[in-house]
C-alpha atoms as a PDB file:
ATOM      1  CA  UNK A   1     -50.752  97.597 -84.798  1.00  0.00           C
ATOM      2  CA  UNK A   2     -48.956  94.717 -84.059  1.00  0.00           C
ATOM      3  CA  UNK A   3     -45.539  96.721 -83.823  1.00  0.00           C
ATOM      4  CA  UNK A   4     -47.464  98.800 -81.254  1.00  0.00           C
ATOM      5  CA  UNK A   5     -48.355  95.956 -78.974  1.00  0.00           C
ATOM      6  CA  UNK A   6     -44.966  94.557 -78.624  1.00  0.00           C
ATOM      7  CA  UNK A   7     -43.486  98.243 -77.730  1.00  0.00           C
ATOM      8  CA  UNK A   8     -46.621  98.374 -75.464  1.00  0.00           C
ATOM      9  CA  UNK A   9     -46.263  95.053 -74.004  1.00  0.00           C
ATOM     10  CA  UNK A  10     -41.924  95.648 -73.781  1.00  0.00           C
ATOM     11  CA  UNK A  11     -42.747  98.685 -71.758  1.00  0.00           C
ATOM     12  CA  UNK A  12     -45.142  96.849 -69.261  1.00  0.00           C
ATOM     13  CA  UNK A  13     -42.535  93.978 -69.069  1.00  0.00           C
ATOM     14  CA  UNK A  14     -39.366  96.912 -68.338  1.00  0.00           C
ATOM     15  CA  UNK A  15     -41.998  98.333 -66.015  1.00  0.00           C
ATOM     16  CA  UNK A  16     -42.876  95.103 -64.050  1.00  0.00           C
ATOM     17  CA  UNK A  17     -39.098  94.090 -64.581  1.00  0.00           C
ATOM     18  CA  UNK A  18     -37.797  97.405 -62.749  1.00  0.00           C
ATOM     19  CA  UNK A  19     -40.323  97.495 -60.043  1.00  0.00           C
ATOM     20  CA  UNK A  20     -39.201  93.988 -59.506  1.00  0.00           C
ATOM     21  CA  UNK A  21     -35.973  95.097 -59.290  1.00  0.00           C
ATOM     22  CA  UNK A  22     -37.032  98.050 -56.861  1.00  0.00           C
ATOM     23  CA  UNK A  23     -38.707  95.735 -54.478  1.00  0.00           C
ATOM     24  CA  UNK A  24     -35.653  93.199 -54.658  1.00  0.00           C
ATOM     25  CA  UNK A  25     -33.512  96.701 -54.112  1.00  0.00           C
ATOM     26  CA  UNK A  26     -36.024  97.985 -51.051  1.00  0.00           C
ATOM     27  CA  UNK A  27     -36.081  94.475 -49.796  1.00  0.00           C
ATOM     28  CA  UNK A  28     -32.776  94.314 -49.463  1.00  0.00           C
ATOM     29  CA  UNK A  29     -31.894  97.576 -48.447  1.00  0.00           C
ATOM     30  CA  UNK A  30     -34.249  96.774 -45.033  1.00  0.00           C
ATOM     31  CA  UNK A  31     -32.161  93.612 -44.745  1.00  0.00           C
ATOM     32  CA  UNK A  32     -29.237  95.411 -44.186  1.00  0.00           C
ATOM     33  CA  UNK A  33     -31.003  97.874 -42.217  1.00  0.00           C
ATOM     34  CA  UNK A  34     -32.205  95.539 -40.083  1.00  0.00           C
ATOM     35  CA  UNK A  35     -28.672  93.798 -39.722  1.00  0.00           C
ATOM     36  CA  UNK A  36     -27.529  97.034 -39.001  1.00  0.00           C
ATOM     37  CA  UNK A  37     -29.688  98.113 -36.313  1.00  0.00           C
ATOM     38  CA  UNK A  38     -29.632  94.846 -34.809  1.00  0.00           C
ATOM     39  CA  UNK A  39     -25.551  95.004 -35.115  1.00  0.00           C
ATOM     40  CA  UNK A  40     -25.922  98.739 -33.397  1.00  0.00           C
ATOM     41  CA  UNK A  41     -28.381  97.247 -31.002  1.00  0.00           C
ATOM     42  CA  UNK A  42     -25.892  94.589 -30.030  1.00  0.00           C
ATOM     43  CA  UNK A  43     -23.158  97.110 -29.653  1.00  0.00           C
ATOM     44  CA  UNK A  44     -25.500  99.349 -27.300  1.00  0.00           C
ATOM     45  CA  UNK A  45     -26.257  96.481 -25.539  1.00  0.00           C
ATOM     46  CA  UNK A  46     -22.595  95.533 -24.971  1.00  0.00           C
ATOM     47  CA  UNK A  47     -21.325  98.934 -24.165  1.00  0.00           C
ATOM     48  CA  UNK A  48     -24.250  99.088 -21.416  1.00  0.00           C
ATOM     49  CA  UNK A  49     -23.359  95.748 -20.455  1.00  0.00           C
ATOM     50  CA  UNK A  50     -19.641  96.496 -20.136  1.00  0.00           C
ATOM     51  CA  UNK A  51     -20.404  99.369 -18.377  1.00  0.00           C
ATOM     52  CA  UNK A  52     -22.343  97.615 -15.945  1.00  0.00           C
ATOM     53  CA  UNK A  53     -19.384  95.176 -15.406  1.00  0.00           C
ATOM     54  CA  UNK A  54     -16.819  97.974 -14.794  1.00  0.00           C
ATOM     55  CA  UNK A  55     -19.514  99.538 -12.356  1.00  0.00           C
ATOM     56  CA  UNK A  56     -19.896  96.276 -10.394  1.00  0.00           C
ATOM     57  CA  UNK A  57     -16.019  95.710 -10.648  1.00  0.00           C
ATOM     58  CA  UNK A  58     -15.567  98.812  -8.539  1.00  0.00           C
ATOM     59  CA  UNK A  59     -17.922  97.707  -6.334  1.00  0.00           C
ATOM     60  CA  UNK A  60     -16.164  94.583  -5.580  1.00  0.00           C
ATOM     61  CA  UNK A  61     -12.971  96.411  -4.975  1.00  0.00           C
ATOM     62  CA  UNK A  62     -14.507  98.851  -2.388  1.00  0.00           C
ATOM     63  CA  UNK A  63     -16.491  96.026  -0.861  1.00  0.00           C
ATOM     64  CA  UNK A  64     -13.021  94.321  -0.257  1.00  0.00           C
ATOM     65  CA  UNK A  65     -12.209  95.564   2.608  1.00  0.00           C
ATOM     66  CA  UNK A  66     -15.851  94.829   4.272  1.00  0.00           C
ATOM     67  CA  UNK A  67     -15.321  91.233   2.808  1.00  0.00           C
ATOM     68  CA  UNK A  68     -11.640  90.675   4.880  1.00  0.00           C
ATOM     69  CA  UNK A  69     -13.422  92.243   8.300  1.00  0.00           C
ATOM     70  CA  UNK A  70     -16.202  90.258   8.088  1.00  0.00           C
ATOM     71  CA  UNK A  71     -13.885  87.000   7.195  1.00  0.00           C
ATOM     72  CA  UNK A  72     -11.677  88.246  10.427  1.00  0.00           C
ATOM     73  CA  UNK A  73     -14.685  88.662  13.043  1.00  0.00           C
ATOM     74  CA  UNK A  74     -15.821  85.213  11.703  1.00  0.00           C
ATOM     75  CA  UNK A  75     -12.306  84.002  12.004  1.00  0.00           C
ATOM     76  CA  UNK A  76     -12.503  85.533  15.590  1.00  0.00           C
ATOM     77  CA  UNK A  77     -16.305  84.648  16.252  1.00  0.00           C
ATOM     78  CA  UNK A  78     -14.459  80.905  15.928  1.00  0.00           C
ATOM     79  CA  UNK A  79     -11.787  81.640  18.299  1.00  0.00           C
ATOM     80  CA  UNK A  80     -14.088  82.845  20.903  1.00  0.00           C
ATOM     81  CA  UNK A  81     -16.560  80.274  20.205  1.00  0.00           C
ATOM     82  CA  UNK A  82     -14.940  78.326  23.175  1.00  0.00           C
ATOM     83  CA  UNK A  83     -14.731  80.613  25.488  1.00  0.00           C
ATOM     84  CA  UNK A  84     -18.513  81.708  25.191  1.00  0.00           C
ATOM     85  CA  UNK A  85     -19.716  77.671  25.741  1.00  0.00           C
ATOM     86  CA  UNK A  86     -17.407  78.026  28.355  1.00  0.00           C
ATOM     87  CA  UNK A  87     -18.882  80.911  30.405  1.00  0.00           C
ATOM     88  CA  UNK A  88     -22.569  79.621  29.254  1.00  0.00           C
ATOM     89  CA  UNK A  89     -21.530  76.325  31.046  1.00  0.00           C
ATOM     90  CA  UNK A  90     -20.294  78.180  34.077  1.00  0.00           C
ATOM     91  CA  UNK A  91     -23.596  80.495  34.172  1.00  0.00           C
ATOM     92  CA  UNK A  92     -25.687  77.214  34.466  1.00  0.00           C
ATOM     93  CA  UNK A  93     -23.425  76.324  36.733  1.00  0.00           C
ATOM     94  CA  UNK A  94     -23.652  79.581  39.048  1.00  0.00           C
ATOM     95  CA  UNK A  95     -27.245  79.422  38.736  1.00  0.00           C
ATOM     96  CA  UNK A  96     -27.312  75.576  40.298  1.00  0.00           C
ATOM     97  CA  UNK A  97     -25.029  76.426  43.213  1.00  0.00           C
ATOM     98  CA  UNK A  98     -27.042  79.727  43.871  1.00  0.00           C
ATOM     99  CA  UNK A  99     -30.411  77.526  43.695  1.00  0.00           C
ATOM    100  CA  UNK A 100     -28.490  75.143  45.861  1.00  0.00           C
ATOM    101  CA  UNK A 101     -27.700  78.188  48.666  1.00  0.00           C
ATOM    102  CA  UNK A 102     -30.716  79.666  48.546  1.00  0.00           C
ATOM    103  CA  UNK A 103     -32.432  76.412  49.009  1.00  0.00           C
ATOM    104  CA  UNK A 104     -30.105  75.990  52.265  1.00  0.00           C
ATOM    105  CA  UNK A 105     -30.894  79.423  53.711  1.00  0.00           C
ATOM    106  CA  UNK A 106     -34.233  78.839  53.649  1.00  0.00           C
ATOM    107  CA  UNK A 107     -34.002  75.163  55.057  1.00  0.00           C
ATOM    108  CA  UNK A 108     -31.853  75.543  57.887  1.00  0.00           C
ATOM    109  CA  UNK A 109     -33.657  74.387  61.198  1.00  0.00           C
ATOM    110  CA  UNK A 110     -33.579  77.020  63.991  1.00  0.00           C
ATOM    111  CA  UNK A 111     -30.296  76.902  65.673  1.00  0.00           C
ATOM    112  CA  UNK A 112     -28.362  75.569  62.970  1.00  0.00           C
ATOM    113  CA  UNK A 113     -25.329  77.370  61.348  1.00  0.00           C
ATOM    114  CA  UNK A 114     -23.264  76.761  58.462  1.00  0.00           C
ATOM    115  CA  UNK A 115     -19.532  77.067  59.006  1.00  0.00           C
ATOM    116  CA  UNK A 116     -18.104  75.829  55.686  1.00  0.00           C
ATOM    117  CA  UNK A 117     -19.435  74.433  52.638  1.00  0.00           C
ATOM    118  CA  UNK A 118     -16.790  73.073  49.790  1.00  0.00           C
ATOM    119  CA  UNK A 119     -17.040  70.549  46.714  1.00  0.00           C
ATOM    120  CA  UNK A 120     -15.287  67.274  47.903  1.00  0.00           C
ATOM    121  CA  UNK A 121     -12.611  65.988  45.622  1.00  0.00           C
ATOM    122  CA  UNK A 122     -12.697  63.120  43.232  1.00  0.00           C
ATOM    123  CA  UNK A 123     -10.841  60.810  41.962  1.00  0.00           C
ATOM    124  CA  UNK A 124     -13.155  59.537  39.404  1.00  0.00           C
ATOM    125  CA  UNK A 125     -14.904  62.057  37.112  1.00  0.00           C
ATOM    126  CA  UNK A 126     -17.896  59.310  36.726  1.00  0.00           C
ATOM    127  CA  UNK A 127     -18.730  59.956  39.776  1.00  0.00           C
ATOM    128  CA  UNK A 128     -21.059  62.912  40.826  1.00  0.00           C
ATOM    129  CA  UNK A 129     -19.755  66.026  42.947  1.00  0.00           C
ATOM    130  CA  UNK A 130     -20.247  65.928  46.405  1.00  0.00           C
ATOM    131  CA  UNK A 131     -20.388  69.332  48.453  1.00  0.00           C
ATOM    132  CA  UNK A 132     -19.951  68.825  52.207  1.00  0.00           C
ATOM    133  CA  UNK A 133     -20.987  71.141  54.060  1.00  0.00           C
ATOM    134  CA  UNK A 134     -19.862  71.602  57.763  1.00  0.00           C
ATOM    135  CA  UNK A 135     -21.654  73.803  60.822  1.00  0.00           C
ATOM    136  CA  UNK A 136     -22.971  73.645  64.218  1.00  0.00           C
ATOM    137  CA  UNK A 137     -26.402  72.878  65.745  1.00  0.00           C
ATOM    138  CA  UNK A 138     -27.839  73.091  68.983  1.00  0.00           C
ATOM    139  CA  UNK A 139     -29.710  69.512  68.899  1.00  0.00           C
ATOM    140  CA  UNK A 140     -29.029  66.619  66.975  1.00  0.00           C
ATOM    141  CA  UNK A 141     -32.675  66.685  66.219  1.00  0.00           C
ATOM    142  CA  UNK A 142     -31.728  69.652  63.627  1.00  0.00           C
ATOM    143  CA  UNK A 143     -29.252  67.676  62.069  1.00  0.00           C
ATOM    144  CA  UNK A 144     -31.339  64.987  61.640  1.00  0.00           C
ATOM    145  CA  UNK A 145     -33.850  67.293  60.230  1.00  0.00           C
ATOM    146  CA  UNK A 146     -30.732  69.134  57.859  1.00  0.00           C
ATOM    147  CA  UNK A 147     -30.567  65.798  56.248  1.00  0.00           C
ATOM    148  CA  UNK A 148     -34.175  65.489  55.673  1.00  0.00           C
ATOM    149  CA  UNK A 149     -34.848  68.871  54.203  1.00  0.00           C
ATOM    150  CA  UNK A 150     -31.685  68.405  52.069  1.00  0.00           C
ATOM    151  CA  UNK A 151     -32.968  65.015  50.469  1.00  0.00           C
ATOM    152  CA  UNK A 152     -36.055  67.501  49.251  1.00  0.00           C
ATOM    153  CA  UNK A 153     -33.426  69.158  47.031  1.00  0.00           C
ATOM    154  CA  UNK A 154     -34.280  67.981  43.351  1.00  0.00           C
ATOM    155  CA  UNK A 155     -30.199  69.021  42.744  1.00  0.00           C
ATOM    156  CA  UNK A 156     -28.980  66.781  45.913  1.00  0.00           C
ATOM    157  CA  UNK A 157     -28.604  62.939  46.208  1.00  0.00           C
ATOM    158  CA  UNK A 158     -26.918  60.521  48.544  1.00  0.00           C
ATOM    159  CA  UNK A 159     -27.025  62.997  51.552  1.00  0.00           C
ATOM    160  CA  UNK A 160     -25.272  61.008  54.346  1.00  0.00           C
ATOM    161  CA  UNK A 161     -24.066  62.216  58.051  1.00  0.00           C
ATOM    162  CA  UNK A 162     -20.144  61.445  58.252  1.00  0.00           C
ATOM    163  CA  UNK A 163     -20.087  63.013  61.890  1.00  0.00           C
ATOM    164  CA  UNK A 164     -21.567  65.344  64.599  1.00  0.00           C
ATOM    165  CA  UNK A 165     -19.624  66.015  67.685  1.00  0.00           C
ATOM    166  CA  UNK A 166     -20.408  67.310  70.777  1.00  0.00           C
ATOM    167  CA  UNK A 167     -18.742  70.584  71.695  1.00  0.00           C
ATOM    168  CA  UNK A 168     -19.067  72.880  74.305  1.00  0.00           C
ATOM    169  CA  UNK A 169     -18.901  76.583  74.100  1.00  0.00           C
ATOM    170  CA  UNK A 170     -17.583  79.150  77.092  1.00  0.00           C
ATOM    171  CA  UNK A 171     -20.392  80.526  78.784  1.00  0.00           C
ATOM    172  CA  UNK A 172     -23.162  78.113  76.812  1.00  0.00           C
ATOM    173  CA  UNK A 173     -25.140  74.980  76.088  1.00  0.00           C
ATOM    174  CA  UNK A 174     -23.243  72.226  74.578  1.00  0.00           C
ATOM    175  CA  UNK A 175     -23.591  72.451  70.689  1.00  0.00           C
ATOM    176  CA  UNK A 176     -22.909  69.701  67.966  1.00  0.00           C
ATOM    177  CA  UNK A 177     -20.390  70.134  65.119  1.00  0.00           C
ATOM    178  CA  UNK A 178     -21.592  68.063  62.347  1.00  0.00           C
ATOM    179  CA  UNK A 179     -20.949  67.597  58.533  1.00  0.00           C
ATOM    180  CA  UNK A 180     -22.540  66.655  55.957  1.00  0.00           C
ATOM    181  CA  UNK A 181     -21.872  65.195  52.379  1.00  0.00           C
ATOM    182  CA  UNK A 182     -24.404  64.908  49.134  1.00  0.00           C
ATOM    183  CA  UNK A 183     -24.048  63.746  46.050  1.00  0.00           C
ATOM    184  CA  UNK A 184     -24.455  66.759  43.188  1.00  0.00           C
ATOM    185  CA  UNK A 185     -26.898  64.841  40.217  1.00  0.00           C
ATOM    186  CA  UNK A 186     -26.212  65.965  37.117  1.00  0.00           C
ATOM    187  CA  UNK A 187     -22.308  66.349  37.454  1.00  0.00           C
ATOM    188  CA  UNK A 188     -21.239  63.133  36.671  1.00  0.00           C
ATOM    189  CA  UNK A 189     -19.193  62.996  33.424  1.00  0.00           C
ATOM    190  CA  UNK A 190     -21.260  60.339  30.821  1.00  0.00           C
ATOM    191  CA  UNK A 191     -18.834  59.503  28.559  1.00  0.00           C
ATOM    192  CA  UNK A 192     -20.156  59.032  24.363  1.00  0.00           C
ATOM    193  CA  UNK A 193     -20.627  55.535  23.390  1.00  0.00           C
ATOM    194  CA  UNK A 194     -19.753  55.475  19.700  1.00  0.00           C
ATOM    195  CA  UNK A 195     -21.417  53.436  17.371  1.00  0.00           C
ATOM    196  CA  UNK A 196     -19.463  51.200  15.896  1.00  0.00           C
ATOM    197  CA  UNK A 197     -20.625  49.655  12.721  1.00  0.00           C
ATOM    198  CA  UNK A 198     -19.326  45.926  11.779  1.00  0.00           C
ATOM    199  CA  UNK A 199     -18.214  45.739   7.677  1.00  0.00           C
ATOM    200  CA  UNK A 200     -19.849  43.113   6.094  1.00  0.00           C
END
């Protein structure tokens, strides 16, 4: 019986000792099926991903051309960039002078006419604008009252008489020629004062 137990126990050992080997076999045969679907992932994943690059490549290539026109209307966005502060500065401007006439129309005493209005020149741009205007009256009292109504103008300073003069007309009254001169606020040029800092 003895000879029986050691074929017996031989045969449980070649059994234990192949399924051993099976499971080493199966174990490693899903290693390298998981290496190779995780290599076959990979490759998926960096055709997809190439793909992808060659899609977004040609999208580049037609977006080129919206790319320069947008650099070129920036480019001429800057060139014009002067030119628009410029006509915003002169619409202020208008707006002031328009202010200003209206202003007059309204404020002219009865019987008093304007026959010329100008900006004065200056020598020194630190100095306000003056406008002068020039016109006729038919009292002195409505010059007089010109001035007054003019000093009311929030745009208007230094409003000063520089003549009137008595003319006379054909077939009329006597009228006065008179003009006018005021200071413009706001028009002065202010220059910057940089700040300077001392090194230590």
């Amino acid at each position: 019986m003895a000879v029986i137990n050691l074929i017996e126990q031989e045969q449980n050992t070649r059994r234990t000792l192949e399924r051993k080997v099976r499971l080493i076999g199966l174990s490693w045969f899903g290693v390298v099926a998981f290496a190779g679907l995780v290599w076959a992932g990979s490759m998926v994943y960096l055709g997809i991903m190439g793909a992808q690059l060659a899609r977004t490549q040609q999208e580049i290539q037609k977006l080129q051309p919206a790319v320069k026109q947008l650099q070129q209307a920036r480019a001429e966005l800057g060139a014009l960039q002067p030119m628009v502060t410029t006509l915003q500065d002169a619409r202020k401007e208008t707006g002031r002078w328009r202010y200003l006439f209206q202003h007059l129309s309204m404020q002219m005493p009865e019987g008093s006419y304007l026959t010329n209005a100008e900006l004065g020149k200056r020598s020194d741009p630190k100095q306000p604008m003056e406008i002068v205007l020039r016109g006729i009256s038919r009292t002195q009292e409505n010059v007089g009252l010109l001035m007054l109504r003019l000093n009311q103008h929030p745009e208007l300073e230094a409003i000063r008489l520089d003549y009137t003069q008595e003319r006379t007309m054909s077939d009329g009254p006597p009228v006065y020629e008179f003009q006018v001169t005021a200071q413009v606020k706001g028009t002065a040029v202010v220059e910057k004062k940089e700040e300077k800092t001392s090194g230590s």
